[in-house]
N, C-alpha and C. Protein backbone atom coordinates (compact mmCIF):
# COMPACT_ATOMS: atom_id res chain seq x y z
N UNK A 1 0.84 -1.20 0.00
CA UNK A 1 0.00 0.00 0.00
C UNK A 1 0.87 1.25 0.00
N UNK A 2 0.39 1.99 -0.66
CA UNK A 2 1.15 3.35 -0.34
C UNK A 2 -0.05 4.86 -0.01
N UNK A 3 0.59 5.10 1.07
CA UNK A 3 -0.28 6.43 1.36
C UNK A 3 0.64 7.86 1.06
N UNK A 4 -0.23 8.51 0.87
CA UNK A 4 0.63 10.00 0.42
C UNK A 4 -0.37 10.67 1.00
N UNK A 5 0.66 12.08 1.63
CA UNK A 5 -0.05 12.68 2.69
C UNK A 5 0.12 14.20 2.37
N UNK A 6 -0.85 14.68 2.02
CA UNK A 6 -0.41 16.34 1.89
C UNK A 6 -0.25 17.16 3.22
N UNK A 7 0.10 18.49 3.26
CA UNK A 7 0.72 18.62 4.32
C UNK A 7 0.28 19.68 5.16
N UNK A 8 0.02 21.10 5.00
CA UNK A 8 -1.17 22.01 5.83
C UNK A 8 -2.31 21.17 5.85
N UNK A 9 -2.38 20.97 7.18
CA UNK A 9 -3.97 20.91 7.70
C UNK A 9 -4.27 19.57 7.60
N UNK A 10 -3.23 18.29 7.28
CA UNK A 10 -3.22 17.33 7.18
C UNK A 10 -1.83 16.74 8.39
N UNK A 11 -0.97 16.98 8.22
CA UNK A 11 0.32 16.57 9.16
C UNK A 11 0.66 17.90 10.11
N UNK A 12 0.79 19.56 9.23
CA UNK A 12 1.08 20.65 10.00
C UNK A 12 0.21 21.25 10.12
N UNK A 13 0.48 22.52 11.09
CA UNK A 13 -0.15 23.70 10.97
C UNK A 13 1.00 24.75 11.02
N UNK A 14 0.83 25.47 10.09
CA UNK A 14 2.10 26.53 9.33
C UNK A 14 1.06 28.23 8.81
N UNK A 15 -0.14 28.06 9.66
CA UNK A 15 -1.65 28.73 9.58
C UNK A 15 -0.52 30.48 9.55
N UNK A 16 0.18 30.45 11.41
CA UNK A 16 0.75 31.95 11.50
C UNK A 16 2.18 31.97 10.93
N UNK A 17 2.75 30.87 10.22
CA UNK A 17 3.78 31.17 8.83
C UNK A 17 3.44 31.72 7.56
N UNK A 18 2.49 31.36 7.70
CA UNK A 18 1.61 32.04 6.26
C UNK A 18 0.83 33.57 6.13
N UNK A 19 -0.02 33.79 7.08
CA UNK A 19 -0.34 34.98 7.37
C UNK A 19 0.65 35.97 7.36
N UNK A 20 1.81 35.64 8.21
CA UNK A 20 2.97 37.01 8.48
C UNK A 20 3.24 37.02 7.22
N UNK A 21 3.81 36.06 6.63
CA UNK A 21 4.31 36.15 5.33
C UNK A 21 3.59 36.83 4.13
N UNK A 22 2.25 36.26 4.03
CA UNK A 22 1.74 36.87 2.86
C UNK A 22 1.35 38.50 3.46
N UNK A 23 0.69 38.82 4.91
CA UNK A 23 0.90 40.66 5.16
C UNK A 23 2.27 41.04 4.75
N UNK A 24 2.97 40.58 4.92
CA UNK A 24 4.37 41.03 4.77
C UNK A 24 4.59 41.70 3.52
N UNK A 25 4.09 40.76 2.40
CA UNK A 25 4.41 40.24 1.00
C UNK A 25 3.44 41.80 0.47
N UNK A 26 2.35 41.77 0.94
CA UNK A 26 1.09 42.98 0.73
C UNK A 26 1.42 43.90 1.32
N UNK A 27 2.28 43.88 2.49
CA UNK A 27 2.79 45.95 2.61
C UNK A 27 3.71 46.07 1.84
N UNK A 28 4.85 45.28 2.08
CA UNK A 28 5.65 45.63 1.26
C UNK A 28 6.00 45.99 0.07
N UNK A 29 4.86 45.98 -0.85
CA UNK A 29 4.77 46.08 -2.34
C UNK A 29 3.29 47.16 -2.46
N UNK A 30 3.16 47.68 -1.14
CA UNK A 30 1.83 48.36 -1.08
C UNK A 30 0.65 48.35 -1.47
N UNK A 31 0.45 46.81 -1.12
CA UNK A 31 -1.14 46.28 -1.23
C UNK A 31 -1.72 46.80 -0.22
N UNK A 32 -3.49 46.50 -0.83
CA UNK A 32 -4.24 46.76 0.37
C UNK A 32 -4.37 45.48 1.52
N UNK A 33 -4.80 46.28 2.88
CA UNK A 33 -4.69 44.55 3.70
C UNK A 33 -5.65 43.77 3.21
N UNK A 34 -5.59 42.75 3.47
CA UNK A 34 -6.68 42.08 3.77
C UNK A 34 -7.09 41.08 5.32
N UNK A 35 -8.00 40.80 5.71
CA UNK A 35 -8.43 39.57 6.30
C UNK A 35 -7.86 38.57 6.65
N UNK A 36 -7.35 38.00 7.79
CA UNK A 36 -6.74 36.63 8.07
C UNK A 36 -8.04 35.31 6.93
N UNK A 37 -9.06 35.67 7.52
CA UNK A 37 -10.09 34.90 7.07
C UNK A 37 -10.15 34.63 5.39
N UNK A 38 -9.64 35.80 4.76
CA UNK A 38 -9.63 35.83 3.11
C UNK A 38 -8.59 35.31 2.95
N UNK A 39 -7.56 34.96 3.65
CA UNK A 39 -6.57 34.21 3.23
C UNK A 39 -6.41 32.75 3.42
N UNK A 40 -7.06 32.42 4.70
CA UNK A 40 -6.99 30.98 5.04
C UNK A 40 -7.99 30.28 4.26
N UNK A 41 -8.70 30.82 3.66
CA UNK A 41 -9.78 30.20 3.15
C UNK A 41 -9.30 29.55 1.40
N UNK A 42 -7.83 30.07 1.34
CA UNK A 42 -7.32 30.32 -0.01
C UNK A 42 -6.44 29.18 0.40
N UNK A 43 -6.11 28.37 1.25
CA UNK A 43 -5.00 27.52 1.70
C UNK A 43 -4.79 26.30 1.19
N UNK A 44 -3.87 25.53 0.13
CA UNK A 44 -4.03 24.34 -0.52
C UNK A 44 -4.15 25.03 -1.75
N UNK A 45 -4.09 26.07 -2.06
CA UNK A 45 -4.08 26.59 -3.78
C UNK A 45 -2.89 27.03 -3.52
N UNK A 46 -2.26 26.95 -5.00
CA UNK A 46 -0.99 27.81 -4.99
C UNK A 46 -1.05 28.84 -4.93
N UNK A 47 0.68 29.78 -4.49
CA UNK A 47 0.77 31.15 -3.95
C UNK A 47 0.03 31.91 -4.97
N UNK A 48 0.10 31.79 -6.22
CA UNK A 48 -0.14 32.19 -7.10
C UNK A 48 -1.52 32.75 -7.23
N UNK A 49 -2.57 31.89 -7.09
CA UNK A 49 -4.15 31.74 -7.06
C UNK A 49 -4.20 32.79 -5.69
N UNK A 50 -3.57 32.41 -4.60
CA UNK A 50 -3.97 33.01 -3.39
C UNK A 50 -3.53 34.27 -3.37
N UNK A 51 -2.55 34.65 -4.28
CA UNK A 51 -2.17 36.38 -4.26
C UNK A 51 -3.57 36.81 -5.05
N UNK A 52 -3.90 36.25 -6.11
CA UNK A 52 -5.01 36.96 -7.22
C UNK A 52 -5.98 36.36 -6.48
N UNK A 53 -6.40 35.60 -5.54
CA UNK A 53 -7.69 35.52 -4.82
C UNK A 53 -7.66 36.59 -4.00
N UNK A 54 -6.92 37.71 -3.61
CA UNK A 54 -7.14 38.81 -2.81
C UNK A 54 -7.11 39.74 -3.41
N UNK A 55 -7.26 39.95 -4.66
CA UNK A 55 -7.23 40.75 -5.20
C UNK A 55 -6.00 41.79 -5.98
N UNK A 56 -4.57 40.59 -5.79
CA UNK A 56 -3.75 41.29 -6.24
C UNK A 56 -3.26 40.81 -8.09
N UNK A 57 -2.98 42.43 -9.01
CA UNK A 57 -2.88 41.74 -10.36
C UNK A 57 -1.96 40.86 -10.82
N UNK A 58 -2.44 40.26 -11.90
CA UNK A 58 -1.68 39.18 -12.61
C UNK A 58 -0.30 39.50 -12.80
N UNK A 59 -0.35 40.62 -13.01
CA UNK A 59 1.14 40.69 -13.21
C UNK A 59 2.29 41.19 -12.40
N UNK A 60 1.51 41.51 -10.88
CA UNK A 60 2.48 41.78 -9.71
C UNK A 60 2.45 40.35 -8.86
N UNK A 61 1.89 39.12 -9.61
CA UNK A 61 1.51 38.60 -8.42
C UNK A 61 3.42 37.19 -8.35
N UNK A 62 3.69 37.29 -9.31
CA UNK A 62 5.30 36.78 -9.09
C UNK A 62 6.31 37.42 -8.09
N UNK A 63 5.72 38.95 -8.44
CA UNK A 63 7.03 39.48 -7.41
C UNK A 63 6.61 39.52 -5.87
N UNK A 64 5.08 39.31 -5.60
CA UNK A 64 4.63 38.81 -4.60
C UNK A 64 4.93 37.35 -3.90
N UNK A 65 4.89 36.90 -4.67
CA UNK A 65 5.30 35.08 -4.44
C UNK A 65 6.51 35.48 -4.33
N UNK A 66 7.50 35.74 -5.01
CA UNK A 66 8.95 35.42 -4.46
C UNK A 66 9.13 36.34 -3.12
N UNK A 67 8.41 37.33 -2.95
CA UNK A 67 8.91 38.08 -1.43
C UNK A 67 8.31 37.40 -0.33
N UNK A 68 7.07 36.84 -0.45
CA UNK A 68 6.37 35.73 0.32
C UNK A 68 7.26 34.67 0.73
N UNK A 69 7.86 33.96 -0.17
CA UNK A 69 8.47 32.81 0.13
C UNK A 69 10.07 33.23 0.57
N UNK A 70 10.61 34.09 0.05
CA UNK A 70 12.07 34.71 0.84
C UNK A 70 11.92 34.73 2.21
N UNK A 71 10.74 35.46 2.59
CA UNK A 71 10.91 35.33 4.17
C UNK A 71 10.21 34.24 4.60
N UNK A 72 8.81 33.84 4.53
CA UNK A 72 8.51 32.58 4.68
C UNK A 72 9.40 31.67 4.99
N UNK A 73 10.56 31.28 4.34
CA UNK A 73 11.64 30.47 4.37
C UNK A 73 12.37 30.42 6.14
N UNK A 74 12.01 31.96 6.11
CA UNK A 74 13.42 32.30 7.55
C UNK A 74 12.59 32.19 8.88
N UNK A 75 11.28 32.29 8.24
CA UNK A 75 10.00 31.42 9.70
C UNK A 75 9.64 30.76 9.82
N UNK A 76 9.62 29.58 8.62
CA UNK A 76 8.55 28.61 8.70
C UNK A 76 8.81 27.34 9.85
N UNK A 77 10.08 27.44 9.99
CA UNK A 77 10.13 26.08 11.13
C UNK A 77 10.01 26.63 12.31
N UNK A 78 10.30 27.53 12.51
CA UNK A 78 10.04 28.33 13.88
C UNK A 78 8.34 28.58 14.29
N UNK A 79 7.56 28.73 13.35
CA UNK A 79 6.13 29.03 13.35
C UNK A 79 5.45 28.66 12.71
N UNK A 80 5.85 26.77 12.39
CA UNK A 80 5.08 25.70 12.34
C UNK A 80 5.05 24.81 13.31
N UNK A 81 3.92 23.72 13.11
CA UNK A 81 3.75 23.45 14.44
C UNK A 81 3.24 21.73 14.18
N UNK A 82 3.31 20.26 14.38
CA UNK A 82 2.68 19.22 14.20
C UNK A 82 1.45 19.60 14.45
N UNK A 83 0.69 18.81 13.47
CA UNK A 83 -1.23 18.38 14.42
C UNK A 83 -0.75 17.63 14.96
N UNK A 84 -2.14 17.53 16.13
CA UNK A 84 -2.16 16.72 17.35
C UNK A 84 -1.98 14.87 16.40
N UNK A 85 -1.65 13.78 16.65
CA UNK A 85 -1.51 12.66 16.30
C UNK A 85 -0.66 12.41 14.61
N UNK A 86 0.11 13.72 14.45
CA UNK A 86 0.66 13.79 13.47
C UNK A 86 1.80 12.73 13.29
N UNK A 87 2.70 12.95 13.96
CA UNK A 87 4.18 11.89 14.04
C UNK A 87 3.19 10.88 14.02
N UNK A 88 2.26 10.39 15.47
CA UNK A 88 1.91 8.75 15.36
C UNK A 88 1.54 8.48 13.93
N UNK A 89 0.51 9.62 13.25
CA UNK A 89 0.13 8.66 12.18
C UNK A 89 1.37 8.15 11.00
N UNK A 90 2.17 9.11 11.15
CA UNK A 90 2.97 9.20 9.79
C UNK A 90 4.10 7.72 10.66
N UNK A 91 4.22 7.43 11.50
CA UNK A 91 5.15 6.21 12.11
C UNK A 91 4.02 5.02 11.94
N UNK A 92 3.14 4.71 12.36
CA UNK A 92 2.09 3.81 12.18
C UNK A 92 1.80 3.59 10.69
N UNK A 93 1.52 4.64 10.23
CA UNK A 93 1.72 4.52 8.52
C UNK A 93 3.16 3.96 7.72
N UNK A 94 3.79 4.12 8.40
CA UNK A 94 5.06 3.55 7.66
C UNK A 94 5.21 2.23 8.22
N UNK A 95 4.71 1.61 8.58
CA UNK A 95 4.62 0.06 9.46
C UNK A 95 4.18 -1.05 7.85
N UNK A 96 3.82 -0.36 7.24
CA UNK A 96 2.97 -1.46 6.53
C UNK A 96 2.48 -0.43 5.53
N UNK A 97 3.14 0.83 4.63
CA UNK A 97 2.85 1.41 3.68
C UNK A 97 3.95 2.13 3.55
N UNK A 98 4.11 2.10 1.70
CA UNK A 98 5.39 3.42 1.44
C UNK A 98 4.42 4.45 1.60
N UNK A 99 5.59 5.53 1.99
CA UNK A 99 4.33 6.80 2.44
C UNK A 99 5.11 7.94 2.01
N UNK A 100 4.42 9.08 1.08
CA UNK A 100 4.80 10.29 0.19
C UNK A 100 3.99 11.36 0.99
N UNK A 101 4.69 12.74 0.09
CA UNK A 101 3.63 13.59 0.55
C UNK A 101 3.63 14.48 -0.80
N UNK A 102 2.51 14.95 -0.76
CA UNK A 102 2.44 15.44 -1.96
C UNK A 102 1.46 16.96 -1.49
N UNK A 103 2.18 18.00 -2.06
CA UNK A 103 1.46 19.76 -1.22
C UNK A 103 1.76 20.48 -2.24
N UNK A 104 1.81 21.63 -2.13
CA UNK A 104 1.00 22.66 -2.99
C UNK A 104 2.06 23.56 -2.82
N UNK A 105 2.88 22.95 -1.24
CA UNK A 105 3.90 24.25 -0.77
C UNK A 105 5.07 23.69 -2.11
N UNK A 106 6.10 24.86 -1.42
CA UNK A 106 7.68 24.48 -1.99
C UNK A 106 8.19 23.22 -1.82
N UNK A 107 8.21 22.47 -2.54
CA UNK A 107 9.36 21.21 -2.43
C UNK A 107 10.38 21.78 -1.20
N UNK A 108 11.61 22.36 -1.44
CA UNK A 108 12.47 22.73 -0.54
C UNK A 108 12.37 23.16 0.79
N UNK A 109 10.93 23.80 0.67
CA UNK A 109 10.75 24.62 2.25
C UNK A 109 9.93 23.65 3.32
N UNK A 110 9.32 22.73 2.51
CA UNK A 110 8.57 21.49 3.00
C UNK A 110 9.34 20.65 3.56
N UNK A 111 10.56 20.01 2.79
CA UNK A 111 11.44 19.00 2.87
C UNK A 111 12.37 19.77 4.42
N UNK A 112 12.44 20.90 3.99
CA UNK A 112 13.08 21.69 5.58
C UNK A 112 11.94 21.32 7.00
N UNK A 113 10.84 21.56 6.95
CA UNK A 113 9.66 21.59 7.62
C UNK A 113 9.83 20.42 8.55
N UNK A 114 9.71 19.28 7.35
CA UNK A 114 9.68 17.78 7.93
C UNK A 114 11.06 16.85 8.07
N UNK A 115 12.12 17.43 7.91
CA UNK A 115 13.17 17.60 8.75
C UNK A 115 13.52 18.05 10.11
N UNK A 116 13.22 18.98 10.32
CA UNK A 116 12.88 20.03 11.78
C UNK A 116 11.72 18.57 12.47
N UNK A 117 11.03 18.51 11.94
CA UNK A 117 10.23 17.56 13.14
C UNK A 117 11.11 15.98 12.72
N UNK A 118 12.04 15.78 12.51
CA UNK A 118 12.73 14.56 12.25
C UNK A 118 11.53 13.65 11.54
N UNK A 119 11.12 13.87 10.65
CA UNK A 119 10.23 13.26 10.15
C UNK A 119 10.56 12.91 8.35
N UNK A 120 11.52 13.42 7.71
CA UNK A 120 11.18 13.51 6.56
C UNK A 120 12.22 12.09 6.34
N UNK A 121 12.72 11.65 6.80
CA UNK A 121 13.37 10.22 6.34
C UNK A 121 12.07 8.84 6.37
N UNK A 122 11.33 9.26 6.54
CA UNK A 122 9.91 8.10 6.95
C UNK A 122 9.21 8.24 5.45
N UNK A 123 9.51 9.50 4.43
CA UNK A 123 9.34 9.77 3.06
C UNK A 123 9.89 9.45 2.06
N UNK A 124 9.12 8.27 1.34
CA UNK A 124 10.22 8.27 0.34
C UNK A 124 10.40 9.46 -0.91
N UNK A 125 9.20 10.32 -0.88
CA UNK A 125 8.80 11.69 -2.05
C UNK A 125 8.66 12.52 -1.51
N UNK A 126 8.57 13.26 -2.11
CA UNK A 126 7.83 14.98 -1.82
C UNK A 126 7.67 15.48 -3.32
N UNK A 127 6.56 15.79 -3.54
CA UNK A 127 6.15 16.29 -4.41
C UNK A 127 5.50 17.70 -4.41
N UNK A 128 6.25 18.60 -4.66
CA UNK A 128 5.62 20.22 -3.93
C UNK A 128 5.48 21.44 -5.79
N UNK A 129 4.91 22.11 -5.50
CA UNK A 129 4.60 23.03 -6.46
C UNK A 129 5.82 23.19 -7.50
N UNK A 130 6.91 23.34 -7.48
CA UNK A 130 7.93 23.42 -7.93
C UNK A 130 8.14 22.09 -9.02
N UNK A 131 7.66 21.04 -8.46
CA UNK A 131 7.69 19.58 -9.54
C UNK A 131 6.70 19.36 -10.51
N UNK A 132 5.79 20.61 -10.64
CA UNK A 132 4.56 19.96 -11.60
C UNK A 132 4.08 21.33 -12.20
N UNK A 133 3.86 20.93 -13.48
CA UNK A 133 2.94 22.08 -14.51
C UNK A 133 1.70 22.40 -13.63
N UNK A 134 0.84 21.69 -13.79
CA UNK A 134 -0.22 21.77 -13.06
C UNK A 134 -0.74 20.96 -11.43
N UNK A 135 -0.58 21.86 -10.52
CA UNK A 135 -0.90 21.55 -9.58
C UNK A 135 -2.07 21.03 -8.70
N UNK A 136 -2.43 20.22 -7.74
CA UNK A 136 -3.69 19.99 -7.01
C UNK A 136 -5.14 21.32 -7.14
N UNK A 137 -5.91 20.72 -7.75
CA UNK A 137 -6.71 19.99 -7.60
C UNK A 137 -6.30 18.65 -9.07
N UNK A 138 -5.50 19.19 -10.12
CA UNK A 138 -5.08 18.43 -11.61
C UNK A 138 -4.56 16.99 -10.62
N UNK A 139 -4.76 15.83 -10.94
CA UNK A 139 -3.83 14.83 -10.43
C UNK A 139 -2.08 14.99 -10.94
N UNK A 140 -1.76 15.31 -11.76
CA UNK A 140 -0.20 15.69 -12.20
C UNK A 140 0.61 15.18 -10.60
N UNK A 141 0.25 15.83 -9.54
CA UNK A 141 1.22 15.71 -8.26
C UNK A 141 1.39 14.34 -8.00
N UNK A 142 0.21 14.16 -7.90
CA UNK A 142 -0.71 12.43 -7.31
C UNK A 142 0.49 11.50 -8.55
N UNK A 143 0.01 11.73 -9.59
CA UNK A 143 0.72 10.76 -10.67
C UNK A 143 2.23 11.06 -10.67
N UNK A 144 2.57 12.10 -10.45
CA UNK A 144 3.63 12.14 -10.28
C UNK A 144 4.61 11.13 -8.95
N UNK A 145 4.28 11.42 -8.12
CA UNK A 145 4.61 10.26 -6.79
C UNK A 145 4.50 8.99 -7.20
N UNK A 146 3.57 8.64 -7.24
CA UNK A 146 3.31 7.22 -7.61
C UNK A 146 4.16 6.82 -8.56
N UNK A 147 4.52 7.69 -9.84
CA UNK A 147 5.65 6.74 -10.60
C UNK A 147 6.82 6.88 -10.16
N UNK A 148 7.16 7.98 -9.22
CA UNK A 148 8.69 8.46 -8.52
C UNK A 148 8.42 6.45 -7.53
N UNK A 149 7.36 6.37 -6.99
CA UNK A 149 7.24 5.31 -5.86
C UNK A 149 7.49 4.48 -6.55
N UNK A 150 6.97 3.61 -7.48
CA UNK A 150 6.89 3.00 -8.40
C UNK A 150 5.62 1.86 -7.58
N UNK A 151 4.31 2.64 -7.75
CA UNK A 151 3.49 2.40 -7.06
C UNK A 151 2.35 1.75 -7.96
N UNK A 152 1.32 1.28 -7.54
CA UNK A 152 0.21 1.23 -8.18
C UNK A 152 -1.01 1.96 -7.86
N UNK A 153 -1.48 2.57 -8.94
CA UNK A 153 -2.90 3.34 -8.66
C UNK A 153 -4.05 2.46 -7.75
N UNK A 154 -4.06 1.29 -7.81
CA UNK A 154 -5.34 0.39 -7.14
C UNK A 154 -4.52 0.72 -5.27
N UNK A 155 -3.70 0.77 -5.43
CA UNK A 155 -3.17 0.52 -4.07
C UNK A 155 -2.76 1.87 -3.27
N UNK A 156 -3.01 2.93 -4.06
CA UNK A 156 -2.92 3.95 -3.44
C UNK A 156 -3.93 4.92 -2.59
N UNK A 157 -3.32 5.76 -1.80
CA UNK A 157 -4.37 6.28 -0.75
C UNK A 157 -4.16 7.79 -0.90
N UNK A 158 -4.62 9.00 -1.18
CA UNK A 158 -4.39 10.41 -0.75
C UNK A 158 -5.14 10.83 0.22
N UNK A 159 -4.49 11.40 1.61
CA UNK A 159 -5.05 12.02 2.82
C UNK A 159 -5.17 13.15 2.69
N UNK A 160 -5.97 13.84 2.78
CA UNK A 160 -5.78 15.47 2.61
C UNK A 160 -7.30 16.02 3.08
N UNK A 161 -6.93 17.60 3.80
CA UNK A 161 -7.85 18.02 4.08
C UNK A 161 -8.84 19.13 3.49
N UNK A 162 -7.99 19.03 2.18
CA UNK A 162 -9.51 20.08 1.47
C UNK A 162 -10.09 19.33 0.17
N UNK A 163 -10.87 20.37 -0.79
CA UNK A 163 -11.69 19.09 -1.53
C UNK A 163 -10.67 19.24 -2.49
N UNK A 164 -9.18 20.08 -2.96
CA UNK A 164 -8.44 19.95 -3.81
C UNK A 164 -7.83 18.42 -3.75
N UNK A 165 -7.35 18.19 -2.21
CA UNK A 165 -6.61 16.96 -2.62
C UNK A 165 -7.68 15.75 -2.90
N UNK A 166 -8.91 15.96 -2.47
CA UNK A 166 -10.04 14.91 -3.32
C UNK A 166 -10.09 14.69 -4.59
N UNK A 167 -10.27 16.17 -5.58
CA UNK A 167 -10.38 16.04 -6.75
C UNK A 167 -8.54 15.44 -7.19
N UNK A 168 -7.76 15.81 -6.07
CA UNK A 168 -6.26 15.05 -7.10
C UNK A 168 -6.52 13.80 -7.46
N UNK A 169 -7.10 13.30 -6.34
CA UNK A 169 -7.42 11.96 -5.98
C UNK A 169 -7.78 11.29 -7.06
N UNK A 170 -8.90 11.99 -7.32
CA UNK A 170 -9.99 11.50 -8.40
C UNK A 170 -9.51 11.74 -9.65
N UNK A 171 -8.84 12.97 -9.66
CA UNK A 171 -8.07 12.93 -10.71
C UNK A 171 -7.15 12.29 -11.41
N UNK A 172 -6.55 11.69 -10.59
CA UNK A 172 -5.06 10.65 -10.56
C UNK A 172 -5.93 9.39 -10.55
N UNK A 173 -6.79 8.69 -10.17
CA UNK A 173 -7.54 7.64 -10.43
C UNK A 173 -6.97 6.52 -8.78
N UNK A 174 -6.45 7.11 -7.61
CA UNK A 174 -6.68 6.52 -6.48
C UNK A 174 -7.50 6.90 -5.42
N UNK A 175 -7.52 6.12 -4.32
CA UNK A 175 -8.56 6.50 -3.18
C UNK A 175 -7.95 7.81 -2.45
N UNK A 176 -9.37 8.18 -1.59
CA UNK A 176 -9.09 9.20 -1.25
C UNK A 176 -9.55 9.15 0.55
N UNK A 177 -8.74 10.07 1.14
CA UNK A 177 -9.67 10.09 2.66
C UNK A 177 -9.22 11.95 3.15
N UNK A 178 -10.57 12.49 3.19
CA UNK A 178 -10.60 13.54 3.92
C UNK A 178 -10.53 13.95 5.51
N UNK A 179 -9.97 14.77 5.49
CA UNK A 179 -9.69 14.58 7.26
C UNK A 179 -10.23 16.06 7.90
N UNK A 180 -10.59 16.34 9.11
CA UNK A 180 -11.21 18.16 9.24
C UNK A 180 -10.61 18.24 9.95
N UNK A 181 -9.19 18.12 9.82
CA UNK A 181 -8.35 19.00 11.09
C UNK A 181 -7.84 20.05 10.23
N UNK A 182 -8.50 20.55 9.37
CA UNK A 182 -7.53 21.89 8.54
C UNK A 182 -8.38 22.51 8.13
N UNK A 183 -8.35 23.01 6.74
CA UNK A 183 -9.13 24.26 6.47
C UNK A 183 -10.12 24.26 5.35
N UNK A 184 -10.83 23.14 5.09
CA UNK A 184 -12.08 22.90 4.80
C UNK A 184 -12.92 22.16 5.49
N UNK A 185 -14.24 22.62 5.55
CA UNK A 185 -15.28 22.29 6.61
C UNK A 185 -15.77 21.15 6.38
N UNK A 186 -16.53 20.36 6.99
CA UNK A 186 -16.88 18.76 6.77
C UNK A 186 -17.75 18.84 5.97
N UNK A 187 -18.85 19.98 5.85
CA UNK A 187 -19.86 20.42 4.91
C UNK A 187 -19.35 20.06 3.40
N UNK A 188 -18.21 20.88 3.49
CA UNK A 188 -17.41 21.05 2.13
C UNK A 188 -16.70 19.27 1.80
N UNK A 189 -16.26 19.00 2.42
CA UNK A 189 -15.44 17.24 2.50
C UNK A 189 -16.44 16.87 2.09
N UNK A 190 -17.48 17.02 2.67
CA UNK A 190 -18.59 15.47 2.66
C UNK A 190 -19.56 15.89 0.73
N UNK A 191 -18.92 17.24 -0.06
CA UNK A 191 -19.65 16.83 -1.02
C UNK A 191 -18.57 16.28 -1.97
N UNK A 192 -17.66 15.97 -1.81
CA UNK A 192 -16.76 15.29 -2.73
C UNK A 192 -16.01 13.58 -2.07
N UNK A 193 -16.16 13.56 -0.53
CA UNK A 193 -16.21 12.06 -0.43
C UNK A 193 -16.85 11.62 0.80
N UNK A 194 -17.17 10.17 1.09
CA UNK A 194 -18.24 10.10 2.24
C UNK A 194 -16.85 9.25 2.86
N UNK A 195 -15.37 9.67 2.82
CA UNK A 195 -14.50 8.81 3.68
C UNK A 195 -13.75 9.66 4.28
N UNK A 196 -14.59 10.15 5.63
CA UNK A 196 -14.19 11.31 6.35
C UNK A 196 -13.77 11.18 7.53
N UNK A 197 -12.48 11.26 7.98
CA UNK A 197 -11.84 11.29 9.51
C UNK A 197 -11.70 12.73 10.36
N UNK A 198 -11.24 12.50 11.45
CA UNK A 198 -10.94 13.92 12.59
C UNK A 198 -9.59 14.04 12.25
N UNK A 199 -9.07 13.32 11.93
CA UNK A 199 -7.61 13.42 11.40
C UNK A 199 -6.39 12.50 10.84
N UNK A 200 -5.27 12.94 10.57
CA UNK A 200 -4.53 11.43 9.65
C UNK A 200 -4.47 10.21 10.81
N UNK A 201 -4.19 10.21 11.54
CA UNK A 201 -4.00 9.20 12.62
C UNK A 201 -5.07 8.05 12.25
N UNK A 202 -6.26 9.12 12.35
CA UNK A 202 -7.90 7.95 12.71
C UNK A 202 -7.85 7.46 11.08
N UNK A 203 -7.05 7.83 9.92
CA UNK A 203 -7.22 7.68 8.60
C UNK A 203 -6.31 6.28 8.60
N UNK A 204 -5.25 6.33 8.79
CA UNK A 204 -4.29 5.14 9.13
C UNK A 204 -4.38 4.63 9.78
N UNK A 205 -5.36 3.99 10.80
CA UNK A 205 -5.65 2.82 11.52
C UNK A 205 -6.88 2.19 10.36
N UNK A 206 -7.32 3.08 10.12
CA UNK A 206 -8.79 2.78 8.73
C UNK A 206 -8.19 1.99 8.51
N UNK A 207 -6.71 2.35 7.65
CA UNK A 207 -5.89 1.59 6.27
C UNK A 207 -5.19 0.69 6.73
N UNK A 208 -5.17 0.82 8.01
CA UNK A 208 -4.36 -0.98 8.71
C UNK A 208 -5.57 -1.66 8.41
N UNK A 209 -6.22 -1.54 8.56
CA UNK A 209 -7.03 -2.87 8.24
C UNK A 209 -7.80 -3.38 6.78
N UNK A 210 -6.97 -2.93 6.05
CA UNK A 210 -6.91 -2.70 4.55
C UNK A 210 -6.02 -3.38 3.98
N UNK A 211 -4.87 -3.32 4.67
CA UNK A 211 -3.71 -3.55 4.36
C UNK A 211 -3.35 -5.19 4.34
């Protein structure tokens, strides 16, 4: 079996790495503010989508992303944080599954992330924005892992907590399990799958007995 695990709101919370960063990113280039709320709600899309989901233009929104992620970089392990049953699931999951992760963030700043929690040797992938034309909700990420794994689609699992990594899911042609410890509501989960947990932990005991 192989499970692949995306990573805000599924393994971390990186909620006040992101906020400082993207205000940061919007004074500094003299945007207007916006809303904690207009931004979290944008979380699991790339930087890209989430600069022009606030209203900033197409064509400032690169030099936004790179000032976002410059500093982003110099906070993110400091003001990220595990979910609660995070390590257990991702150690319990590796008992009896190759296990990837596949996110939306930076390859590099991710792979730093889950290092800092001594966690990223339990990975055999990472698949982050930087590795794919088209990103989550497109399966591209999903398919991508799986042939880095050298996996099979029948045997694969994507955990994730918004309905993007569902549609990867579906997109890429493996199973899927939604979890509400992040930043889509169960309302929202439950119209794209009826295989819904409190979090990865309760998702990987599911898949022990699958296995």
């Amino acid at each position: 079996m192989t499970i692949l695990f995306d990573l805000d709101g599924t393994l971390i919370d990186s909620t006040e790495a992101i906020l400082e960063s993207f205000h940061r990113a919007l004074k500094i280039h003299g945007m207007a503010c916006v809303e904690d709320s207009d931004i979290t709600s944008l979380i699991g899309y790339p930087l890209e989508h989430m600069f022009q989901g606030v209203g900033v233009a197409e064509s400032e929104v690169d030099t936004l992303v790179n000032t976002y992620r410059d500093y982003y970089r110099t906070i993110a392990t400091q003001k990220t944080v595990l979910l609660p049953n995070a390590k257990e699931a991702v150690l319990q999951a590796k008992e009896f599954a190759t296990l990837g992760i596949v996110t939306t963030k930076t390859s590099l700043y991710s792979k730093e992330i889950m290092r800092h929690f001594g966690l990223m040797e339990y990975f055999d992938v990472l698949i982050g924005r930087e590795d794919v034309t088209y990103p989550k909700p497109n399966g591209e990420p999903i398919e991508k892992a799986i042939l880095a794994l050298g996996s099979k689609k029948e045997h694969t699992w994507m955990i994730g907590d918004t309905k993007l990594d569902i549609q990867a899911a579906e997109a890429a042609g493996v199973f899927s399990a939604g979890v509400t410890s992040g930043y889509d509501s169960l309302e929202t989960l439950k119209k794209h799958t009826d295989v819904i947990f409190s979090d990865a932990l309760e998702v990987v005991r599911f898949l022990s007995t699958k296995k």
